[in-house]
N, C-alpha and C. Protein backbone atom coordinates (compact mmCIF):
# COMPACT_ATOMS: atom_id res chain seq x y z
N UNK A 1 12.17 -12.79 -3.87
CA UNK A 1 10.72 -12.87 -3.83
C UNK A 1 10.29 -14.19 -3.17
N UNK A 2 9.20 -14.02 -2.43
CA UNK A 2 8.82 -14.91 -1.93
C UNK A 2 8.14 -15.79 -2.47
N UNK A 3 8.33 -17.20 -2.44
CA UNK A 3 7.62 -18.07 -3.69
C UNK A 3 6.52 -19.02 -2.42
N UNK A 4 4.81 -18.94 -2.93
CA UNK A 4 3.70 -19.65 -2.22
C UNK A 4 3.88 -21.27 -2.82
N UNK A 5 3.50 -21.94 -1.67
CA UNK A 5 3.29 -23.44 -2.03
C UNK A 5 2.07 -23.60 -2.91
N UNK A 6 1.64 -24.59 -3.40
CA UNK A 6 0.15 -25.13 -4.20
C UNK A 6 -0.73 -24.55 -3.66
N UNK A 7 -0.75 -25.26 -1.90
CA UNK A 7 -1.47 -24.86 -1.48
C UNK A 7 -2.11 -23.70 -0.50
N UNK A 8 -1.37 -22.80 -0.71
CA UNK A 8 -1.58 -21.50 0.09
C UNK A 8 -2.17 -20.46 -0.95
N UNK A 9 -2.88 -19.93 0.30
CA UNK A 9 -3.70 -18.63 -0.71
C UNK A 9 -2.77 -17.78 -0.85
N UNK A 10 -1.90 -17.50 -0.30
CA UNK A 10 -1.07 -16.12 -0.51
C UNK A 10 0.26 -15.89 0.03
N UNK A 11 1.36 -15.66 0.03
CA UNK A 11 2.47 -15.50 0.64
C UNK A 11 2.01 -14.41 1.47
N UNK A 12 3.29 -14.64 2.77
CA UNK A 12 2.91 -13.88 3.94
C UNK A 12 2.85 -12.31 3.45
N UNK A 13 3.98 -12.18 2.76
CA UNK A 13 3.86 -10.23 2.02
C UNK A 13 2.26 -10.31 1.43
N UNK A 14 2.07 -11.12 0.66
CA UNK A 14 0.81 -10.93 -0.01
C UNK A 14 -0.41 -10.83 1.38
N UNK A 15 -0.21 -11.69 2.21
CA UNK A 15 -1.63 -11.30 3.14
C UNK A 15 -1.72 -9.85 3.39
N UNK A 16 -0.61 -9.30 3.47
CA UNK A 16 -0.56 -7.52 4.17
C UNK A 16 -2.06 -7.02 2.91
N UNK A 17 -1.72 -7.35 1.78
CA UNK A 17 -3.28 -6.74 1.25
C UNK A 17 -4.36 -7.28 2.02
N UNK A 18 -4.18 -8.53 2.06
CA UNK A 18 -6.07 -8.88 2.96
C UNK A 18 -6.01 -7.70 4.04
N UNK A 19 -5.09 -8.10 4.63
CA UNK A 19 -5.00 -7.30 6.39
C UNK A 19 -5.66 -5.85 5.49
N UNK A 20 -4.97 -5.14 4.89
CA UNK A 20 -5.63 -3.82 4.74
C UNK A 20 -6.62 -3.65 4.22
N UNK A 21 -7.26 -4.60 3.51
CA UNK A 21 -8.82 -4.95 2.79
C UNK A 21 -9.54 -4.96 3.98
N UNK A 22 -9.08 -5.67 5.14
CA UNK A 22 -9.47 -5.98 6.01
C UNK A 22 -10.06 -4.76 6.75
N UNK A 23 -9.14 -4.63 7.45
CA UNK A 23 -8.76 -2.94 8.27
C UNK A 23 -9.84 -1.88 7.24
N UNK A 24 -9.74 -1.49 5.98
CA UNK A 24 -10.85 -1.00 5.15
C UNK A 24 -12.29 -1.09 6.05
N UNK A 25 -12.49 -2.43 5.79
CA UNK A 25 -14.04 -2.82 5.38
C UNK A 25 -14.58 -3.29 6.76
N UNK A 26 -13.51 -2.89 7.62
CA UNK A 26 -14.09 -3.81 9.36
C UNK A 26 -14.68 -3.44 10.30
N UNK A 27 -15.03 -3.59 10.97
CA UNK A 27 -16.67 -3.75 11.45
C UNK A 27 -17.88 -4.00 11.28
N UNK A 28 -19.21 -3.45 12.34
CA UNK A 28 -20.35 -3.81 11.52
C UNK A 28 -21.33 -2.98 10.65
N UNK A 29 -20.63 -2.13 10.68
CA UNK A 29 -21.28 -0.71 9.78
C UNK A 29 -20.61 -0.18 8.30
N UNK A 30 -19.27 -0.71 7.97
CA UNK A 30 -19.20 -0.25 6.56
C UNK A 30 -20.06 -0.88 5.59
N UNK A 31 -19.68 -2.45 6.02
CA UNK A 31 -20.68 -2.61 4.26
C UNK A 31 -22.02 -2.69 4.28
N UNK A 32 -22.87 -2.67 4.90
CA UNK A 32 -24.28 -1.93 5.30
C UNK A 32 -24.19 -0.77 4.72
N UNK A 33 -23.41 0.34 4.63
CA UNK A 33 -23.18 2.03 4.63
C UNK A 33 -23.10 1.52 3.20
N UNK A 34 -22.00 1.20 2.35
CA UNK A 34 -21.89 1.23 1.44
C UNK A 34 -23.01 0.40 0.65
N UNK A 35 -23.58 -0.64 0.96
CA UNK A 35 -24.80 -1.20 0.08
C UNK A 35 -25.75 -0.22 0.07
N UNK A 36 -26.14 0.45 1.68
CA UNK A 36 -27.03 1.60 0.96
C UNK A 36 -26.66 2.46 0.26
N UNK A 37 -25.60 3.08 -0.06
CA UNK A 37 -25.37 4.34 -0.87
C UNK A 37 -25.08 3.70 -2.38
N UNK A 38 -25.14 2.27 -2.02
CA UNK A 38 -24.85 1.86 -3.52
C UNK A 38 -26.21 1.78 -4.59
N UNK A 39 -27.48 2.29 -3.97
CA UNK A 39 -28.69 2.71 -4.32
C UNK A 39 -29.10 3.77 -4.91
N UNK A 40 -27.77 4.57 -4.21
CA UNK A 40 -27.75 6.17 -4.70
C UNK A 40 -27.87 6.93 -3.71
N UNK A 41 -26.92 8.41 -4.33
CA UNK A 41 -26.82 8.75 -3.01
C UNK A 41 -27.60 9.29 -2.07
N UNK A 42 -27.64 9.83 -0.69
CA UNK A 42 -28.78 9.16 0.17
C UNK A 42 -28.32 10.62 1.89
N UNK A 43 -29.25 11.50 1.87
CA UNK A 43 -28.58 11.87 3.15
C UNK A 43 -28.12 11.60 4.47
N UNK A 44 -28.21 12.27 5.74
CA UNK A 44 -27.34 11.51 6.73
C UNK A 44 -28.58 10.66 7.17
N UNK A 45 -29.64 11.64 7.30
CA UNK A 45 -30.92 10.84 7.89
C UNK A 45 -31.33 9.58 7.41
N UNK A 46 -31.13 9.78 5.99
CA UNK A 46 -31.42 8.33 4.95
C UNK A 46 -30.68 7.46 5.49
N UNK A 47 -28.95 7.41 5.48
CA UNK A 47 -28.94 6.42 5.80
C UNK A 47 -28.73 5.69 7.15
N UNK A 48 -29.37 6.86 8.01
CA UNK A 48 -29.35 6.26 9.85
C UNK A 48 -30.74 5.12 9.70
N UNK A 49 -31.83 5.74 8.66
CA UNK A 49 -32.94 4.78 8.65
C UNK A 49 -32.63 3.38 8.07
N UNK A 50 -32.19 3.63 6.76
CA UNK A 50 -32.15 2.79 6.23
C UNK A 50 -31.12 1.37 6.55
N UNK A 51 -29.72 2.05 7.65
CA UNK A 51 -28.80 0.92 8.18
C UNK A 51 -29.56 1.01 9.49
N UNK A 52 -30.31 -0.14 10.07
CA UNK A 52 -31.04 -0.42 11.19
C UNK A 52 -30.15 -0.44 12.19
N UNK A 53 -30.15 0.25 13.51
CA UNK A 53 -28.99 -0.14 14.71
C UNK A 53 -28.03 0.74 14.92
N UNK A 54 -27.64 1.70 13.64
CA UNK A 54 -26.45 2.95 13.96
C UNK A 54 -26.85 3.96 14.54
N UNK A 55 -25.87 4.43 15.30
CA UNK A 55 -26.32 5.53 16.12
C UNK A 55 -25.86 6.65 15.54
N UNK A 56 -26.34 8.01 15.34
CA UNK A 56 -25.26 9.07 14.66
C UNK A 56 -24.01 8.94 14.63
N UNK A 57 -24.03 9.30 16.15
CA UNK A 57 -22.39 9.01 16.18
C UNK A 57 -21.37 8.21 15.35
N UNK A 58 -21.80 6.99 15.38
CA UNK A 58 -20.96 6.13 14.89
C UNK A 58 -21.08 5.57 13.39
N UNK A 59 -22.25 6.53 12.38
CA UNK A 59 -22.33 6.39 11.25
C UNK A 59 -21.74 7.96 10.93
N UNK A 60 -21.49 8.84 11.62
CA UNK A 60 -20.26 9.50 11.64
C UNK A 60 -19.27 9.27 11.41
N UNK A 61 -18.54 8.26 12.36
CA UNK A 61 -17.81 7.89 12.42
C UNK A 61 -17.27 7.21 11.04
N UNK A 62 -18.02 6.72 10.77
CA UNK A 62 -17.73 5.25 9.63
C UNK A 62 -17.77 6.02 8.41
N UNK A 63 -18.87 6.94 8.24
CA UNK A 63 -18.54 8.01 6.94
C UNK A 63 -17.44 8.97 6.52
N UNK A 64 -16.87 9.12 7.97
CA UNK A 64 -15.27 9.65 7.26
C UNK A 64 -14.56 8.46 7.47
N UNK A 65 -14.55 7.99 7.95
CA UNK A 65 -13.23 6.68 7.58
C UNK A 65 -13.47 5.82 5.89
N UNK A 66 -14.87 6.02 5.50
CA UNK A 66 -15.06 5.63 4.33
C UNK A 66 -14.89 6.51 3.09
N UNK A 67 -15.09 8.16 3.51
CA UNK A 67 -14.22 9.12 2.83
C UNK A 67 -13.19 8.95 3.25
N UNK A 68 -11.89 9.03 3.62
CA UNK A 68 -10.78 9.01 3.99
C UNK A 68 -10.16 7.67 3.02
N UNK A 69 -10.52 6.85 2.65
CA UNK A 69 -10.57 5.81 2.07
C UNK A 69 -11.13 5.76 0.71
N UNK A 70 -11.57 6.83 0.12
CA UNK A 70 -11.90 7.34 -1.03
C UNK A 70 -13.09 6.51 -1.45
N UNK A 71 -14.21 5.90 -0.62
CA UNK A 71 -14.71 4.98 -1.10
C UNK A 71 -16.54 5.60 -0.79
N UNK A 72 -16.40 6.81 -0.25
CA UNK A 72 -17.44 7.61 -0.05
C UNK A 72 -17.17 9.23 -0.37
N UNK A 73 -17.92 9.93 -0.71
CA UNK A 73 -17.82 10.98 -1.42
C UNK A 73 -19.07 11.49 -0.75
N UNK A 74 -18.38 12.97 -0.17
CA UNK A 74 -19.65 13.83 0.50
C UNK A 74 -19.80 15.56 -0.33
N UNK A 75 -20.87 15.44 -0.26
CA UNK A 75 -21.22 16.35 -1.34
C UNK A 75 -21.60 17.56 -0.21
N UNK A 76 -21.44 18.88 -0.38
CA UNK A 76 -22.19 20.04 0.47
C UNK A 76 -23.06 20.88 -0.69
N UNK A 77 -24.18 21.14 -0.77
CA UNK A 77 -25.17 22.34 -1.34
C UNK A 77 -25.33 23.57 -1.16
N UNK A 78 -24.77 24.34 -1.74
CA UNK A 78 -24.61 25.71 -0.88
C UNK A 78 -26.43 26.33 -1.08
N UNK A 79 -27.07 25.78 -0.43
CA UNK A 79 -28.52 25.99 -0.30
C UNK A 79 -28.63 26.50 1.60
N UNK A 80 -30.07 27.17 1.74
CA UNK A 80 -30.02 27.31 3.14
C UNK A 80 -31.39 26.36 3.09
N UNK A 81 -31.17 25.78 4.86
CA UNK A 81 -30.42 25.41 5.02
C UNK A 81 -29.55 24.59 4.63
N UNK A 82 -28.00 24.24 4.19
CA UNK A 82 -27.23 23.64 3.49
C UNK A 82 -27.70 22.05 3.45
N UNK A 83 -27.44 21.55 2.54
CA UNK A 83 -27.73 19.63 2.14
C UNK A 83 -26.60 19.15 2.05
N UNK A 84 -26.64 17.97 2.58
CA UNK A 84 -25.19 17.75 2.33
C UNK A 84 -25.80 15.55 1.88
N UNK A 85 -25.34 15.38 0.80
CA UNK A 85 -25.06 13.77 0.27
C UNK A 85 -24.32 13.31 0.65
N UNK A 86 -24.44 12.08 0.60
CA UNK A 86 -23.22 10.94 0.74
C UNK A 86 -22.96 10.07 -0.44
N UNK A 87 -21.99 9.88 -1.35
CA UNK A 87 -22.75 9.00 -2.56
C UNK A 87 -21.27 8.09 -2.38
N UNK A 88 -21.56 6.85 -3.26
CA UNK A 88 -20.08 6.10 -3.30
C UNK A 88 -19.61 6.44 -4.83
N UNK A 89 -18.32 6.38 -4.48
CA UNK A 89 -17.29 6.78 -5.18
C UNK A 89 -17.09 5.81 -6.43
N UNK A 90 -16.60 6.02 -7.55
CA UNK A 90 -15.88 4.76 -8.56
C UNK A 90 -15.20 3.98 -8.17
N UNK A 91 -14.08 4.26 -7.24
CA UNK A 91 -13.42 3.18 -6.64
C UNK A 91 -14.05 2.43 -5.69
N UNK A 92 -15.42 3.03 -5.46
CA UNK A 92 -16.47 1.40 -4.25
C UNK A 92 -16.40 0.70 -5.19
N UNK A 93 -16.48 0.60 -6.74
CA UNK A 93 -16.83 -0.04 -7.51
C UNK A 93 -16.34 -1.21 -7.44
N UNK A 94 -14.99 -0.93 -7.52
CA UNK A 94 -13.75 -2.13 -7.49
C UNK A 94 -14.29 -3.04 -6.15
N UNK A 95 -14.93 -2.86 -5.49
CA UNK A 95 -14.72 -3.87 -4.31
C UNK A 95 -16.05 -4.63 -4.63
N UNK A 96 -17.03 -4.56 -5.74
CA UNK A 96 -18.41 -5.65 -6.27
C UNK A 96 -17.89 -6.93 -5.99
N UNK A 97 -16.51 -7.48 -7.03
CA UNK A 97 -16.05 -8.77 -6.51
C UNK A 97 -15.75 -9.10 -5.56
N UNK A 98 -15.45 -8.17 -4.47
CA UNK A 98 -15.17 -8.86 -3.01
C UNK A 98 -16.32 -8.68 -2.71
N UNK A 99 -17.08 -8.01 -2.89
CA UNK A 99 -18.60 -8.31 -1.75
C UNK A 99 -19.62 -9.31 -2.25
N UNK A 100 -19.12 -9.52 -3.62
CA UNK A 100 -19.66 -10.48 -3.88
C UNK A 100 -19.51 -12.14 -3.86
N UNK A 101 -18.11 -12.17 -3.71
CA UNK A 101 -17.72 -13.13 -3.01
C UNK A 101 -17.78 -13.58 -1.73
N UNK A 102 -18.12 -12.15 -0.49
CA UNK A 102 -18.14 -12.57 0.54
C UNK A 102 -19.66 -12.88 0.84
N UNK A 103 -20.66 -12.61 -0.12
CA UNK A 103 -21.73 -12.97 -0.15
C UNK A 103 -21.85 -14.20 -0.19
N UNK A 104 -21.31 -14.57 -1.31
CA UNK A 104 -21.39 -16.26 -1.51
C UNK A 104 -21.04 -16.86 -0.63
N UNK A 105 -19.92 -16.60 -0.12
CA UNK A 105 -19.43 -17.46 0.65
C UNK A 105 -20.57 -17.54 2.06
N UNK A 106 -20.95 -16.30 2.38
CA UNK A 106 -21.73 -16.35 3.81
C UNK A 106 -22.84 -16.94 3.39
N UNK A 107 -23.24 -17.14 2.73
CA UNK A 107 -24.77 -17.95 1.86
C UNK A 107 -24.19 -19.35 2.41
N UNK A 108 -23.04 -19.56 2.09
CA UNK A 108 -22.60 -21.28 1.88
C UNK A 108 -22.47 -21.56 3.33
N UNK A 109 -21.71 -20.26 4.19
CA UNK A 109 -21.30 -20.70 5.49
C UNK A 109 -22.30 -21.07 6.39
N UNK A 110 -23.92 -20.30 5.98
CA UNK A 110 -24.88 -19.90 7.28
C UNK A 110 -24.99 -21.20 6.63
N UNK A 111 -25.74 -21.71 5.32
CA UNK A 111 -26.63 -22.99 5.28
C UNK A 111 -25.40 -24.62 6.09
N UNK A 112 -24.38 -24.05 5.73
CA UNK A 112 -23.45 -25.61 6.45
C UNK A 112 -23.60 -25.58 7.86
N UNK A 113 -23.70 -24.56 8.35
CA UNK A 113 -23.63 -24.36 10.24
C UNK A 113 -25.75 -24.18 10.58
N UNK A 114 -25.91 -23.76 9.95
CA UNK A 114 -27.20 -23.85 10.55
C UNK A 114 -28.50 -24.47 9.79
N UNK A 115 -28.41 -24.47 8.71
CA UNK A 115 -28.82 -25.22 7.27
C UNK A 115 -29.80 -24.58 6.60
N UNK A 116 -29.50 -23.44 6.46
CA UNK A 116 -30.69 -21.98 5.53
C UNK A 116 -29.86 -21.19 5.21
C-alpha cells in the first residue's frame, strides 16, 4: 500500500477517485442541471429555461450521462401526449458535501482574485 506524506492530499491511487469525481461532474452543464432538479423534479423545457445558455442538444446530452451515472432519474407518463421528468436521484445526495465545498471554496477563490 501506498503510504501519503503529511503533506499531500492523496496518494497517487487515491487521486484516480478525484479524476472520476472529476470526469462525473465535468463541464459546464452538470452542476447547473443538477442544482436545478435539486428543486424538484422539472421537465425538459423547465430545465432548458431555467439553466440559461443550453442548447437542447447538449442538455440532452448531459441528461443521459447524468442518468448513466445514476445521479438523474427520468421518469415517462404513460399519458397522451406522454410527460416525461427528470428528478435527481438519492445518490445526487451524496455529492451536497462536494458541492458544497466547491462552493466555498469558489466564494474564497473569486473574492482573492478579484475581491467580491
Amino acid at each position: 500500500m501506498e503510504e501519503k506524506k503529511s503533506n499531500e492530499v492523496c496518494s497517487v491511487n487515491e487521486c484516480r477517485a478525484i479524476k472520476d469525481t472529476l470526469d462525473v461532474l465535468s463541464g459546464s452543464w452538470k452542476l447547473p442541471i443538477l442544482v436545478c432538479l435539486s428543486h424538484g423534479p422539472r421537465r425538459f423545457k423547465e430545465i432548458t429555461k431555467d439553466v440559461e445558455g443550453i442548447s437542447d442538444k447538449m442538455l440532452s446530452k448531459e441528461l443521459k450521462d447524468l442518468e448513466m451515472n445514476h445521479l438523474v432519474k427520468r421518469t415517462v407518463y404513460d399519458t397522451f401526449p406522454p410527460k416525461v421528468e427528470y428528478a435527481v436521484t438519492e445518490h445526487t445526495k451524496t455529492l451536497n458535501e462536494v458541492m458544497m465545498a466547491l462552493r466555498n471554496w469558489g466564494t474564497k477563490h473569486r473574492k482573492k482574485i478579484i475581491g467580491r
